[in-house]
PDB file of N, CA and C in Angstrom:
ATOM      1  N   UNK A   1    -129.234  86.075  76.625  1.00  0.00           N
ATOM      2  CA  UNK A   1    -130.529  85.420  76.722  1.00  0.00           C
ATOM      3  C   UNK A   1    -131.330  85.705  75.457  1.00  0.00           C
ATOM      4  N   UNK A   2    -131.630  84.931  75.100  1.00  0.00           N
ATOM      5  CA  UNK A   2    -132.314  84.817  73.549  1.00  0.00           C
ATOM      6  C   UNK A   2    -133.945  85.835  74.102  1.00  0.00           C
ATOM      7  N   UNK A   3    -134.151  86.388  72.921  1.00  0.00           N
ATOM      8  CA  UNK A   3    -135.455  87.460  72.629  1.00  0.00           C
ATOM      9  C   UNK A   3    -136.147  86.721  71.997  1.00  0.00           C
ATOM     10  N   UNK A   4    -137.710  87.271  72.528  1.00  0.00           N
ATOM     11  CA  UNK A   4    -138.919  86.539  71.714  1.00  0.00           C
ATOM     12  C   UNK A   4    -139.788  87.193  71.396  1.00  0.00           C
ATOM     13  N   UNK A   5    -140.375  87.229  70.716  1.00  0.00           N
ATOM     14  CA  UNK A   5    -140.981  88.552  70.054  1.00  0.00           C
ATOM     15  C   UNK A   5    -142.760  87.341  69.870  1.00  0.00           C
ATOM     16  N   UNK A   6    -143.873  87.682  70.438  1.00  0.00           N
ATOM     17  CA  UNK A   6    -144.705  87.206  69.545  1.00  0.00           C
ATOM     18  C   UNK A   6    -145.734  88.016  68.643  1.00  0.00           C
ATOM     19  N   UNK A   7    -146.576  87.228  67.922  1.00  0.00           N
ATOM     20  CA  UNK A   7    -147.019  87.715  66.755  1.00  0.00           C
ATOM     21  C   UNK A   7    -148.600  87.209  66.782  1.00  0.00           C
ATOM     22  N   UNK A   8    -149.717  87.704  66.288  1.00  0.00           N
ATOM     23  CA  UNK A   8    -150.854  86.696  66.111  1.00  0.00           C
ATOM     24  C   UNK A   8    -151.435  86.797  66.856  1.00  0.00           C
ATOM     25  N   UNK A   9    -152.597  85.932  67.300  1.00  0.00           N
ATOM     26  CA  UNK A   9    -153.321  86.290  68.537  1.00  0.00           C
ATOM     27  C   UNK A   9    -155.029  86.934  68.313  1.00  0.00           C
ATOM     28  N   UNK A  10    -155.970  87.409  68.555  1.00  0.00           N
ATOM     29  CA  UNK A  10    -157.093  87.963  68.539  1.00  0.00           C
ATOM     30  C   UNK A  10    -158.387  87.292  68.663  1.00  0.00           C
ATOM     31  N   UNK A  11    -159.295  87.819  68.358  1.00  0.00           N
ATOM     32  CA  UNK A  11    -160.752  87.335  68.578  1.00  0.00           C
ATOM     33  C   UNK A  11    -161.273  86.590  68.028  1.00  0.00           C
ATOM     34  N   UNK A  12    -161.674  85.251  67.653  1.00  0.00           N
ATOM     35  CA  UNK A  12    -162.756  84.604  66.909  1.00  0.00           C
ATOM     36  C   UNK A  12    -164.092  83.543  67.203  1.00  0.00           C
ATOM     37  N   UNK A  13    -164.997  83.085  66.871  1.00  0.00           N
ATOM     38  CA  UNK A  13    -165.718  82.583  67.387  1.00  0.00           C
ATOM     39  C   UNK A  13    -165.649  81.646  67.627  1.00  0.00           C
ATOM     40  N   UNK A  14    -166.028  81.149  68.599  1.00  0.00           N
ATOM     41  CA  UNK A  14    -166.370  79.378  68.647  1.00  0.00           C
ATOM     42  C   UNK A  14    -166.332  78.156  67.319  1.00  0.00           C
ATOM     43  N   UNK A  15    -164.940  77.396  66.938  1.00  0.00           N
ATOM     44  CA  UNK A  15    -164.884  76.455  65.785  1.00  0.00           C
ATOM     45  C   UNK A  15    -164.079  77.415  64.871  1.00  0.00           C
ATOM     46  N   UNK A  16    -163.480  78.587  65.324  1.00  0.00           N
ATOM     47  CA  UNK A  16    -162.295  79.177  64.363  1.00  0.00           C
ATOM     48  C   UNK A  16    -161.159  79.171  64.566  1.00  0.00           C
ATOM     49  N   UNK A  17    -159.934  79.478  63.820  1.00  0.00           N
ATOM     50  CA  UNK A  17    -159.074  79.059  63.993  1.00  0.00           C
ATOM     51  C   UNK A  17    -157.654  80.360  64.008  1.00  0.00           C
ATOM     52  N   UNK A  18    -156.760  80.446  64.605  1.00  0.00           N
ATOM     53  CA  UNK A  18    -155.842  81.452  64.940  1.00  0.00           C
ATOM     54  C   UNK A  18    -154.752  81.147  64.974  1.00  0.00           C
ATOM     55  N   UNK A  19    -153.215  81.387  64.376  1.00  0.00           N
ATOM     56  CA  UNK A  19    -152.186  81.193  64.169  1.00  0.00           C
ATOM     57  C   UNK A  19    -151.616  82.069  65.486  1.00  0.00           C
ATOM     58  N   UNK A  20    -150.592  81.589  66.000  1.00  0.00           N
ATOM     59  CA  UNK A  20    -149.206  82.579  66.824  1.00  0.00           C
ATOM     60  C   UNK A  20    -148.606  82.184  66.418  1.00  0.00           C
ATOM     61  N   UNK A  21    -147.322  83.243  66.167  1.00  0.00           N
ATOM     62  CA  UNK A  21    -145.945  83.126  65.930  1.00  0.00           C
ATOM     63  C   UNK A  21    -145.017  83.682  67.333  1.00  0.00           C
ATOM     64  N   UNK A  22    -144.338  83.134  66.808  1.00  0.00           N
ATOM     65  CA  UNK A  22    -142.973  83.777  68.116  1.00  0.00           C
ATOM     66  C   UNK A  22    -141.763  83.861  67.452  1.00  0.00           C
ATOM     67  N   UNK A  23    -140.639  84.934  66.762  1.00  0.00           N
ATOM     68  CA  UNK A  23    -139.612  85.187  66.408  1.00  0.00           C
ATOM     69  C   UNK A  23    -138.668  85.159  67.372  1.00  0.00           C
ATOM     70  N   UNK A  24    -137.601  84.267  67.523  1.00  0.00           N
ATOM     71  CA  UNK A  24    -136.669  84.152  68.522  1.00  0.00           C
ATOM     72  C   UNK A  24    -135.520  85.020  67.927  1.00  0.00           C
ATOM     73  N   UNK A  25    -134.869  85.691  69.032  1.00  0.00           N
ATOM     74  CA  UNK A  25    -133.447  86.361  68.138  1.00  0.00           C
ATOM     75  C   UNK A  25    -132.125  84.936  68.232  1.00  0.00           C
ATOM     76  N   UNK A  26    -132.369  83.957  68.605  1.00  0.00           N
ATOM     77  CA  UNK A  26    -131.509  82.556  68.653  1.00  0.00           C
ATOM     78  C   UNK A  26    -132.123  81.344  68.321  1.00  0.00           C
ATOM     79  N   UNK A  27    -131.667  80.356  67.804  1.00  0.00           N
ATOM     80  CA  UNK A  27    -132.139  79.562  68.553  1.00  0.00           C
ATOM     81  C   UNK A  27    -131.941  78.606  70.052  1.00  0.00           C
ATOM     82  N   UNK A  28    -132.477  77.862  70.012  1.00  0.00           N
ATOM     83  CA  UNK A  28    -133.094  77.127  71.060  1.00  0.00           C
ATOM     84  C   UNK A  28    -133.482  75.307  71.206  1.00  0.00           C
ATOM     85  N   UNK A  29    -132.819  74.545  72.273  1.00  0.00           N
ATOM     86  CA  UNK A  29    -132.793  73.404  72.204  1.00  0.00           C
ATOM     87  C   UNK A  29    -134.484  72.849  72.256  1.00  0.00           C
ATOM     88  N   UNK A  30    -134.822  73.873  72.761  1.00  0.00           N
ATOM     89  CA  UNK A  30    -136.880  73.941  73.026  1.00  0.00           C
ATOM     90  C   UNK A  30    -137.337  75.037  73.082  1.00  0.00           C
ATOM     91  N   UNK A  31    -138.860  74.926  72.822  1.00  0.00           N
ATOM     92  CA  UNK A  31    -139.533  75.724  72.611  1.00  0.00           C
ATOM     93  C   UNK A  31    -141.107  75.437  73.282  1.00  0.00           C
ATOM     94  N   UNK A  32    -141.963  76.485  73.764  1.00  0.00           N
ATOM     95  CA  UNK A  32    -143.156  76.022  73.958  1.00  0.00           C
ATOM     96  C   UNK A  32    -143.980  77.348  73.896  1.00  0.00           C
ATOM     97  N   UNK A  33    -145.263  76.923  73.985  1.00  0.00           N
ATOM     98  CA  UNK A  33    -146.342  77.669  74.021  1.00  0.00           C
ATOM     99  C   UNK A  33    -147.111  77.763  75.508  1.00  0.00           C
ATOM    100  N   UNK A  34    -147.015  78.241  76.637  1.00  0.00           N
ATOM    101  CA  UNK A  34    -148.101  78.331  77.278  1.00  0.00           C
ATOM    102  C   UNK A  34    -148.896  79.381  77.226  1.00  0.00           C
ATOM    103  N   UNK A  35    -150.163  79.105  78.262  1.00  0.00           N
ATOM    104  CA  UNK A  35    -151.479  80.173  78.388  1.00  0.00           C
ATOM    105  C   UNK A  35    -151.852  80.250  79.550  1.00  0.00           C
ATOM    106  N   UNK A  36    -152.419  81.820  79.656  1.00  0.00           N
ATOM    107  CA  UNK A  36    -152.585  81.970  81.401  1.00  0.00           C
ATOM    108  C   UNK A  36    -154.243  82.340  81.124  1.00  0.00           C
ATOM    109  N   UNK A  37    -155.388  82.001  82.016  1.00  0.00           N
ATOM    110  CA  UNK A  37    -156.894  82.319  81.805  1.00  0.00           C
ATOM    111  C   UNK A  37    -156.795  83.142  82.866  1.00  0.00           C
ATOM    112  N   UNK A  38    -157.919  84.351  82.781  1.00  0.00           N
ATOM    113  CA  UNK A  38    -158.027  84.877  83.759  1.00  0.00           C
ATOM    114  C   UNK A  38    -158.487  84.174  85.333  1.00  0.00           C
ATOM    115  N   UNK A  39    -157.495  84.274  86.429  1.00  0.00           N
ATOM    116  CA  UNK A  39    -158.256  83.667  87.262  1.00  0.00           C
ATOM    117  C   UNK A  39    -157.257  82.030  87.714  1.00  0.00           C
ATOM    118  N   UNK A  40    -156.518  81.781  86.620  1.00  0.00           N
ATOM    119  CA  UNK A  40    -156.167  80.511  86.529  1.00  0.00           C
ATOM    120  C   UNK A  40    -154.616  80.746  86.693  1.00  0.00           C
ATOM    121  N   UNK A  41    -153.664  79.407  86.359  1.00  0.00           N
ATOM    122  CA  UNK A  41    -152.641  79.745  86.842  1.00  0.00           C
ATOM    123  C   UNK A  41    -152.035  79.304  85.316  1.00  0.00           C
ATOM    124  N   UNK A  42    -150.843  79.667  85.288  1.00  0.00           N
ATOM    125  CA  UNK A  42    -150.223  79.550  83.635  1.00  0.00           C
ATOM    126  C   UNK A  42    -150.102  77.932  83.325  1.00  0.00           C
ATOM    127  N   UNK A  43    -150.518  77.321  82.367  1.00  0.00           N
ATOM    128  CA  UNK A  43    -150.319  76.056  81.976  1.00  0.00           C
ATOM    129  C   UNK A  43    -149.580  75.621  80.660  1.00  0.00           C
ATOM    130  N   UNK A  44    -149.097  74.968  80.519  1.00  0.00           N
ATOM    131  CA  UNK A  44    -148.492  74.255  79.303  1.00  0.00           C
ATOM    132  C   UNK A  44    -149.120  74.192  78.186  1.00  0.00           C
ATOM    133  N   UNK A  45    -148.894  74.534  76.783  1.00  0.00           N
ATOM    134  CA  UNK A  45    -149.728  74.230  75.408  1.00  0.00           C
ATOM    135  C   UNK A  45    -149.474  72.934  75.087  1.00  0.00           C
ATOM    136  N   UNK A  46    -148.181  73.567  74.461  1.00  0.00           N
ATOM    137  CA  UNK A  46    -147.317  72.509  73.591  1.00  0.00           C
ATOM    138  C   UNK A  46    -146.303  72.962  73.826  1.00  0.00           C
ATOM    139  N   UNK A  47    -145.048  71.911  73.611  1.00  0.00           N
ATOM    140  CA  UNK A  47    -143.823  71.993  73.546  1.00  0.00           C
ATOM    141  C   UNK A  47    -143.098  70.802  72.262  1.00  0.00           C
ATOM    142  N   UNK A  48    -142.091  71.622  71.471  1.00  0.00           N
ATOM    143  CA  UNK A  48    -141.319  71.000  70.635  1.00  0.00           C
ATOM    144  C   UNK A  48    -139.435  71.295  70.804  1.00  0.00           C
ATOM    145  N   UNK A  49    -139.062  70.125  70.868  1.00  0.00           N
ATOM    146  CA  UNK A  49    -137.622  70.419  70.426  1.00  0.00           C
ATOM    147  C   UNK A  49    -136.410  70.088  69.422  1.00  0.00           C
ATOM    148  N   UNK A  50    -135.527  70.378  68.839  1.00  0.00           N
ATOM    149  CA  UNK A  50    -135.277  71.042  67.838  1.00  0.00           C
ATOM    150  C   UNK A  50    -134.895  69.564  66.674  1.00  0.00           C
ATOM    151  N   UNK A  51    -135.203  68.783  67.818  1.00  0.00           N
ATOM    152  CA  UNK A  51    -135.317  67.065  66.976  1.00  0.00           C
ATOM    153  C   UNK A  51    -136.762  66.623  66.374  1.00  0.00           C
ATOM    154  N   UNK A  52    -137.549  68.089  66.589  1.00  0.00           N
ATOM    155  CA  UNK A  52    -139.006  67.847  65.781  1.00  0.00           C
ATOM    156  C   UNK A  52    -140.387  67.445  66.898  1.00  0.00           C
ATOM    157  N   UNK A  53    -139.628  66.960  68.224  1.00  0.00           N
ATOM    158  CA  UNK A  53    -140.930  66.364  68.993  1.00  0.00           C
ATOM    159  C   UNK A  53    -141.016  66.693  69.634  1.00  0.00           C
ATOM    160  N   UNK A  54    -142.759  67.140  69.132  1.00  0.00           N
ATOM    161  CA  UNK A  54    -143.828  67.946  70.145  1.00  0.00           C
ATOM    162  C   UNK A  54    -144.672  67.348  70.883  1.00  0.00           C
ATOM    163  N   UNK A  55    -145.114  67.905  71.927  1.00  0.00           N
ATOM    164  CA  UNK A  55    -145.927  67.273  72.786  1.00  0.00           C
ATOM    165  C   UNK A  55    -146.832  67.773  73.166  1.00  0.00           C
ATOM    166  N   UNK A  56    -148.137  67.468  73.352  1.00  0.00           N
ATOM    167  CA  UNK A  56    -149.526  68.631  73.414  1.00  0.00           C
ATOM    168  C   UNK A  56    -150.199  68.556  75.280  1.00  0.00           C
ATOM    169  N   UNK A  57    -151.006  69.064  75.376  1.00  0.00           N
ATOM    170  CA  UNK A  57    -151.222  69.123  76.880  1.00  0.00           C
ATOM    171  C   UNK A  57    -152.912  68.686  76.488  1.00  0.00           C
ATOM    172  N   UNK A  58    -153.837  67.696  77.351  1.00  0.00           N
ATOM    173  CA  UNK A  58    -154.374  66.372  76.655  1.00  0.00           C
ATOM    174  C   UNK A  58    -155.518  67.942  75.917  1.00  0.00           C
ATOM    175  N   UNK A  59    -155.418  68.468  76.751  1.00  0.00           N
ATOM    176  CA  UNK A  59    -156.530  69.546  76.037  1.00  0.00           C
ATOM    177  C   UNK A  59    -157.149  70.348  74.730  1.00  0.00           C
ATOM    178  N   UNK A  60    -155.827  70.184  74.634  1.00  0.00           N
ATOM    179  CA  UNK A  60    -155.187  70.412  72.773  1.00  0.00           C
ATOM    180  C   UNK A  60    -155.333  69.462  72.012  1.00  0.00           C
ATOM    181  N   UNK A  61    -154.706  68.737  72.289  1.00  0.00           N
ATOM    182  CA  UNK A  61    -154.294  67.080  71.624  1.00  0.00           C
ATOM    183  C   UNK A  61    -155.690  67.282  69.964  1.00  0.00           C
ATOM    184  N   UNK A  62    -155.386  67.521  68.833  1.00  0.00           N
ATOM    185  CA  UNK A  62    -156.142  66.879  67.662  1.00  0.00           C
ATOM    186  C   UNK A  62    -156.406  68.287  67.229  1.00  0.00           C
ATOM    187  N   UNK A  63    -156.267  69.342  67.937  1.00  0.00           N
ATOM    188  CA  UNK A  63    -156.839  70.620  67.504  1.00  0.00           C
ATOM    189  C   UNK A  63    -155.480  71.590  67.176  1.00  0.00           C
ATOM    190  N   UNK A  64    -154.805  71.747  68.482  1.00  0.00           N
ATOM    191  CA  UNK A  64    -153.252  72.565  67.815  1.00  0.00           C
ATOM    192  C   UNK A  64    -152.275  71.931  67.687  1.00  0.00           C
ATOM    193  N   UNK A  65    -151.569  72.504  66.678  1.00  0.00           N
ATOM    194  CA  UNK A  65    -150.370  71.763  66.009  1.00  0.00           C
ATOM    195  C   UNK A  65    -149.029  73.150  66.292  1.00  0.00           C
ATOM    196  N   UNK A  66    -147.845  72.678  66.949  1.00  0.00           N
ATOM    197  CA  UNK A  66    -146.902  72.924  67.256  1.00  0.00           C
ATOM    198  C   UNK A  66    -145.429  73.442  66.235  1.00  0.00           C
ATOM    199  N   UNK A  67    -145.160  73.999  65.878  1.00  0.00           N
ATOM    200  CA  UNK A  67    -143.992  73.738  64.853  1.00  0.00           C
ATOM    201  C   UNK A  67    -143.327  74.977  65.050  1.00  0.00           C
ATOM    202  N   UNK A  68    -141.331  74.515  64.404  1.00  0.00           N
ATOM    203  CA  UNK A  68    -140.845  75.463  64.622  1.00  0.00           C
ATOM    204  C   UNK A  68    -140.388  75.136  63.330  1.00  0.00           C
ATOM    205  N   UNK A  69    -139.550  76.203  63.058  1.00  0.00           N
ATOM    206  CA  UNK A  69    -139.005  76.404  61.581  1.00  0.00           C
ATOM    207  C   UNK A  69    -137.341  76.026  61.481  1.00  0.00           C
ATOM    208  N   UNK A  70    -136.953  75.617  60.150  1.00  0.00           N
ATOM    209  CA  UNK A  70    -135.736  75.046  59.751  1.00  0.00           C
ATOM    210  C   UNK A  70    -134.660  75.569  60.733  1.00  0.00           C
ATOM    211  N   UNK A  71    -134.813  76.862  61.072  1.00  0.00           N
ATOM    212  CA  UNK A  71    -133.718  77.587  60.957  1.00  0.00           C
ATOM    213  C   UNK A  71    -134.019  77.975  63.208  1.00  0.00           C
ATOM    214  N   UNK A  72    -134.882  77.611  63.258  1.00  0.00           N
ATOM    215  CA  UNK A  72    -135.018  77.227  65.211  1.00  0.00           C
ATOM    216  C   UNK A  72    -135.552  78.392  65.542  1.00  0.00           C
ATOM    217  N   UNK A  73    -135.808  79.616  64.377  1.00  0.00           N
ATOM    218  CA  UNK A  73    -135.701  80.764  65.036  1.00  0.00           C
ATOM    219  C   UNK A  73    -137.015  81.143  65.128  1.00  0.00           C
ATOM    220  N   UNK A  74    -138.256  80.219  64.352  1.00  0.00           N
ATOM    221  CA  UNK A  74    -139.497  81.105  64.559  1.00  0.00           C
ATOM    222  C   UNK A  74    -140.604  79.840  65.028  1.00  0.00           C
ATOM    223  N   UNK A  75    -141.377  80.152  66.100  1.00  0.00           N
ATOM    224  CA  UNK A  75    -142.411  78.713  66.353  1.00  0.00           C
ATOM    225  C   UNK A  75    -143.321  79.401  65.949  1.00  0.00           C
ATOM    226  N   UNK A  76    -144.326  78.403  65.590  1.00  0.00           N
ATOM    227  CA  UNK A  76    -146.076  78.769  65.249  1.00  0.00           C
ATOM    228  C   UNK A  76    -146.858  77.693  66.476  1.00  0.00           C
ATOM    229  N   UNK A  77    -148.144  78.548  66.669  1.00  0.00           N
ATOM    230  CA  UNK A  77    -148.835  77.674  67.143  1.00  0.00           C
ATOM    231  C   UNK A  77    -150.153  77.868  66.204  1.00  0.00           C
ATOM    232  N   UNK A  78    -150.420  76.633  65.752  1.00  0.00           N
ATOM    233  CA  UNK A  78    -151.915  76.399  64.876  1.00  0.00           C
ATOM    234  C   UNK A  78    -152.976  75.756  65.387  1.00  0.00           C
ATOM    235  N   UNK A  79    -153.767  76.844  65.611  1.00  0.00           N
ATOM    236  CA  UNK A  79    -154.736  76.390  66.641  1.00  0.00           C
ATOM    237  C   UNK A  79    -156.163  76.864  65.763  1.00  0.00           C
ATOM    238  N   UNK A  80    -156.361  75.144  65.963  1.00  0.00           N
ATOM    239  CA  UNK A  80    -158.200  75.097  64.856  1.00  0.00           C
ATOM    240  C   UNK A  80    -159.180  74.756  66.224  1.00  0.00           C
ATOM    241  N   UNK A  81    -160.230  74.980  65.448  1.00  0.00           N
ATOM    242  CA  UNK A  81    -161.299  74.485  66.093  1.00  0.00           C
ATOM    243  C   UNK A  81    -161.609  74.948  67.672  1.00  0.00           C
ATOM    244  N   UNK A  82    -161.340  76.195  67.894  1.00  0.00           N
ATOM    245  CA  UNK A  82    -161.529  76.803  69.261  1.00  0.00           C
ATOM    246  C   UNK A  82    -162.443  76.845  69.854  1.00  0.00           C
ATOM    247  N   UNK A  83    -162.259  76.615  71.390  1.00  0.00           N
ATOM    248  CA  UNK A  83    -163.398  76.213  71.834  1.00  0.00           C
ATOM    249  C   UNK A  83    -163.137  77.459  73.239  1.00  0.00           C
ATOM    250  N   UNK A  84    -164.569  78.350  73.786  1.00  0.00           N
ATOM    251  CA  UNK A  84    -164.181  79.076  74.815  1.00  0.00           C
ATOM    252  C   UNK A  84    -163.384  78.803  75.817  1.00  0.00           C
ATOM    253  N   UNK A  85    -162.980  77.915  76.182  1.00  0.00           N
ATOM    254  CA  UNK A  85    -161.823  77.347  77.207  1.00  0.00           C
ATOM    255  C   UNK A  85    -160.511  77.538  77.301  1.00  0.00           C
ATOM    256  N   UNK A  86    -160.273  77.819  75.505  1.00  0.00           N
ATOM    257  CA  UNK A  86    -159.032  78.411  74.982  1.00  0.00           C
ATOM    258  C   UNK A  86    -158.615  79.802  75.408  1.00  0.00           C
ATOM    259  N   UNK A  87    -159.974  80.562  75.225  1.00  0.00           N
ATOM    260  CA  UNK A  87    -159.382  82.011  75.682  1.00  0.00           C
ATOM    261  C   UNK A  87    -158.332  82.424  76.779  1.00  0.00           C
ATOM    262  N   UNK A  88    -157.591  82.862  76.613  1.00  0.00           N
ATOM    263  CA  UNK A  88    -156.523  83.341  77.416  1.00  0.00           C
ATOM    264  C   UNK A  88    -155.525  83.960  76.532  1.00  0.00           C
ATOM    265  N   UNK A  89    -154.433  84.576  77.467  1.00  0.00           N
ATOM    266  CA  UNK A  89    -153.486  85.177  77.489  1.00  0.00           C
ATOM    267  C   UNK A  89    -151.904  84.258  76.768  1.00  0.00           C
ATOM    268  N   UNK A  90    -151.973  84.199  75.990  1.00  0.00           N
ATOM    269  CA  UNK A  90    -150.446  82.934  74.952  1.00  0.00           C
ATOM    270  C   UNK A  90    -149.234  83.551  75.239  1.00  0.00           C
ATOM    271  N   UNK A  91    -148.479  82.596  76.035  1.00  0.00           N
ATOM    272  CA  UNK A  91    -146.903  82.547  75.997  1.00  0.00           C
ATOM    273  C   UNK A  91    -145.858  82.238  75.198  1.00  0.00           C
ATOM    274  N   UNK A  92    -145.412  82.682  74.699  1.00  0.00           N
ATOM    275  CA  UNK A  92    -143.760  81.906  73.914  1.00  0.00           C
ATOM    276  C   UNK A  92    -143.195  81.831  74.605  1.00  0.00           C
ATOM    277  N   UNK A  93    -142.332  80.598  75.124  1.00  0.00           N
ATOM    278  CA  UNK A  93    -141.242  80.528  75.984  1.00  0.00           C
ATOM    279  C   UNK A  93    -140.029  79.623  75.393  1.00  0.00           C
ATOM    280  N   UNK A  94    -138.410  79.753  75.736  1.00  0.00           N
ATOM    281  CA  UNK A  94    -137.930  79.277  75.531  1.00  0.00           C
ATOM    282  C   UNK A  94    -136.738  78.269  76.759  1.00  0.00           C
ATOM    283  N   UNK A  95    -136.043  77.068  75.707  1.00  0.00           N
ATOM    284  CA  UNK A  95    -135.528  76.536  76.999  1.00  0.00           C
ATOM    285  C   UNK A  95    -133.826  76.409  76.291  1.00  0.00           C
ATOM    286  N   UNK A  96    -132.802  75.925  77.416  1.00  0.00           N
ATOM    287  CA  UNK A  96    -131.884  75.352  77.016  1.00  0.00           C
ATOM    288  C   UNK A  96    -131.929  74.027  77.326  1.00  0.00           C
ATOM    289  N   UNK A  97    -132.926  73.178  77.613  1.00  0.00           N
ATOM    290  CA  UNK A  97    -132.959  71.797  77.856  1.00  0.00           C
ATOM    291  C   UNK A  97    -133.666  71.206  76.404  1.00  0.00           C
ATOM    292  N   UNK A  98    -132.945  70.519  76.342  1.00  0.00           N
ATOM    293  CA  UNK A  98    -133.519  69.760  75.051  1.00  0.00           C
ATOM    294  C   UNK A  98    -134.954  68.956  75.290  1.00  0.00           C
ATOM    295  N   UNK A  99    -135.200  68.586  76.549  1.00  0.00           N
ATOM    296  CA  UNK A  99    -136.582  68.467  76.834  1.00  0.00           C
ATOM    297  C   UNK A  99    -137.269  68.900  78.335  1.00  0.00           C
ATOM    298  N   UNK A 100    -137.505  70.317  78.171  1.00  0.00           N
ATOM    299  CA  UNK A 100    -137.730  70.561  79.840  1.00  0.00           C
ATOM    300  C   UNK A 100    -139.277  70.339  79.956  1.00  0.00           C
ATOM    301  N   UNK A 101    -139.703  69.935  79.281  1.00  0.00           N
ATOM    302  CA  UNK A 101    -141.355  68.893  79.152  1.00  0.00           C
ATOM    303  C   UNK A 101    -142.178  69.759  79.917  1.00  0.00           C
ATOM    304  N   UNK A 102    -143.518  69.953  80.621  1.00  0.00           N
ATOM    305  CA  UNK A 102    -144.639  70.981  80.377  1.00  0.00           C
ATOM    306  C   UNK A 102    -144.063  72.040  82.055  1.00  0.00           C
ATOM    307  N   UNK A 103    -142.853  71.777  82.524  1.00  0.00           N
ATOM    308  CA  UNK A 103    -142.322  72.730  83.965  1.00  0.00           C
ATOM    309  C   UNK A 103    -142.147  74.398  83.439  1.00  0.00           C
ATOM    310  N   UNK A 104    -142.685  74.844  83.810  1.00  0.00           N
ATOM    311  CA  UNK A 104    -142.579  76.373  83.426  1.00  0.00           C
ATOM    312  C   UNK A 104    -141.387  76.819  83.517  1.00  0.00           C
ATOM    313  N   UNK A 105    -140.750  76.276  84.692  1.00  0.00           N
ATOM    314  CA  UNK A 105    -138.944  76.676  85.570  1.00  0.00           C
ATOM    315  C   UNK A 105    -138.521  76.333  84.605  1.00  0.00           C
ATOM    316  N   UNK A 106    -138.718  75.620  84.133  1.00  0.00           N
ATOM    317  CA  UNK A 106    -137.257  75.086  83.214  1.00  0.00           C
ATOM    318  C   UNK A 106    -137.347  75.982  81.955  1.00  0.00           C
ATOM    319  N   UNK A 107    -138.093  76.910  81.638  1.00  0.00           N
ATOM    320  CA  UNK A 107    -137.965  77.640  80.896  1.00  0.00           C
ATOM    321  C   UNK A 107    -137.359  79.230  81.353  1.00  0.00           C
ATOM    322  N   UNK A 108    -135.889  79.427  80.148  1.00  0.00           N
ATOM    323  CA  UNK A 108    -135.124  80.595  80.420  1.00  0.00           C
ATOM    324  C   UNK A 108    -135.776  81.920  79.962  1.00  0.00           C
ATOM    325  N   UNK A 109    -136.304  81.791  78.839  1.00  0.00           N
ATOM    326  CA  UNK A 109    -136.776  83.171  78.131  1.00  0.00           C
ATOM    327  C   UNK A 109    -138.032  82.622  77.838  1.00  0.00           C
ATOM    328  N   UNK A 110    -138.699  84.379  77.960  1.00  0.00           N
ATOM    329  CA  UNK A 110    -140.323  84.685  77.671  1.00  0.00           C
ATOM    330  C   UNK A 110    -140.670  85.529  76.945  1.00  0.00           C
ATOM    331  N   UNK A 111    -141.696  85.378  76.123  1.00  0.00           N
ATOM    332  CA  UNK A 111    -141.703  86.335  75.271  1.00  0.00           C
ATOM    333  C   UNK A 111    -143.410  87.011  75.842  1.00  0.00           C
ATOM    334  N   UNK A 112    -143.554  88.402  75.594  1.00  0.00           N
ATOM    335  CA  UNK A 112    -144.510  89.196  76.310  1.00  0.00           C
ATOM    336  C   UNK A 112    -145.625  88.210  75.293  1.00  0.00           C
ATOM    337  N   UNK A 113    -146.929  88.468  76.505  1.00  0.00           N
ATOM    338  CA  UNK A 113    -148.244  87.640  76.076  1.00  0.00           C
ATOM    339  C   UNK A 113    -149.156  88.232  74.893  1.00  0.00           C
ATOM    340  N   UNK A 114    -149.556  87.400  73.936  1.00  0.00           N
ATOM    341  CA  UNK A 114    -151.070  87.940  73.021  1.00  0.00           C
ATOM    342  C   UNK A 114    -151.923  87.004  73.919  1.00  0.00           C
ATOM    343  N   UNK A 115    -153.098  88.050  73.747  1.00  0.00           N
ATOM    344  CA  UNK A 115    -154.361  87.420  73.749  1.00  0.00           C
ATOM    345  C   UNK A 115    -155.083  86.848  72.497  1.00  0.00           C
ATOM    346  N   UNK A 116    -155.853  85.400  73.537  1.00  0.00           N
ATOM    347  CA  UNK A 116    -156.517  85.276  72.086  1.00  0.00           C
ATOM    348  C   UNK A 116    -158.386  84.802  73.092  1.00  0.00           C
ATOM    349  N   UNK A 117    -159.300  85.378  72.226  1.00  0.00           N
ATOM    350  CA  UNK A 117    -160.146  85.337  72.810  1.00  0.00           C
ATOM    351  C   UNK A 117    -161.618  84.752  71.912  1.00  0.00           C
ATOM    352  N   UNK A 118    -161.913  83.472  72.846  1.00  0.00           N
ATOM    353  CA  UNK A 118    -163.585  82.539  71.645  1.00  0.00           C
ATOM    354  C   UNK A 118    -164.187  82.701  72.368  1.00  0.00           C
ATOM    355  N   UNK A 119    -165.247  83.311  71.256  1.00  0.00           N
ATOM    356  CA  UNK A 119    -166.337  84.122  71.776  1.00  0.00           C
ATOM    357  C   UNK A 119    -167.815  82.593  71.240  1.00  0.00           C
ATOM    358  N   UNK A 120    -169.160  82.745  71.933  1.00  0.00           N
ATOM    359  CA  UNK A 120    -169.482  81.685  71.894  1.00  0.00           C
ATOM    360  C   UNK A 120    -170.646  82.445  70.276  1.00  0.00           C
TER     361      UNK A 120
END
């Protein structure tokens, strides 16, 4: 089962912007980002697979950008323009489905959570 290591994550204000990484020890036919809020239940970011197409959850849509690297083994999530709603707890997850689209199940490996937290 492929390892995920993430990276990134922390505090900024309202309209700033925060990178995650996630180092996979494999790659992977997919990849995604979810987030858990306190209180809330884990939801979908984004998801990309290894044919380049990502897909955002409408919440995101214009603000984070999704990407994984040549080599399958490292995703970023680029996330501008934060808005307090964002705050939560960030997932790396991985899949063997080439598109297991925003289902949490269908994801095999997890990588332990950063926080990231907008402050107003």
């Amino acid at each position: 089962q492929v390892q995920l290591l993430v990276s990134g994550g922390g505090s900024v204000p309202a309209g700033g912007s925060l990178r995650l990484s996630c180092l996979a020890s494999g790659a992977s036919p997919s990849m995604a980002w979810f987030r858990q809020a306190a209180g809330k239940e884990r939801e979908a970011v984004a998801v990309i697979n290894k044919l380049g197409n990502p897909a955002y959850a409408d919440s995101v849509k214009g603000r984070f950008t999704i990407s994984m690297d040549g080599h399958k083994s490292t995703l970023n999530l680029q996330m501008n323009s934060l808005q307090l709603e964002d705050t939560a707890m960030y997932y790396c997850a991985a899949s063997r489905l080439l598109w297991p689209a925003f289902q949490a199940a269908n994801y095999d490996a997890w990588g332990q959570g950063t926080q990231v937290t907008v402050s107003s």
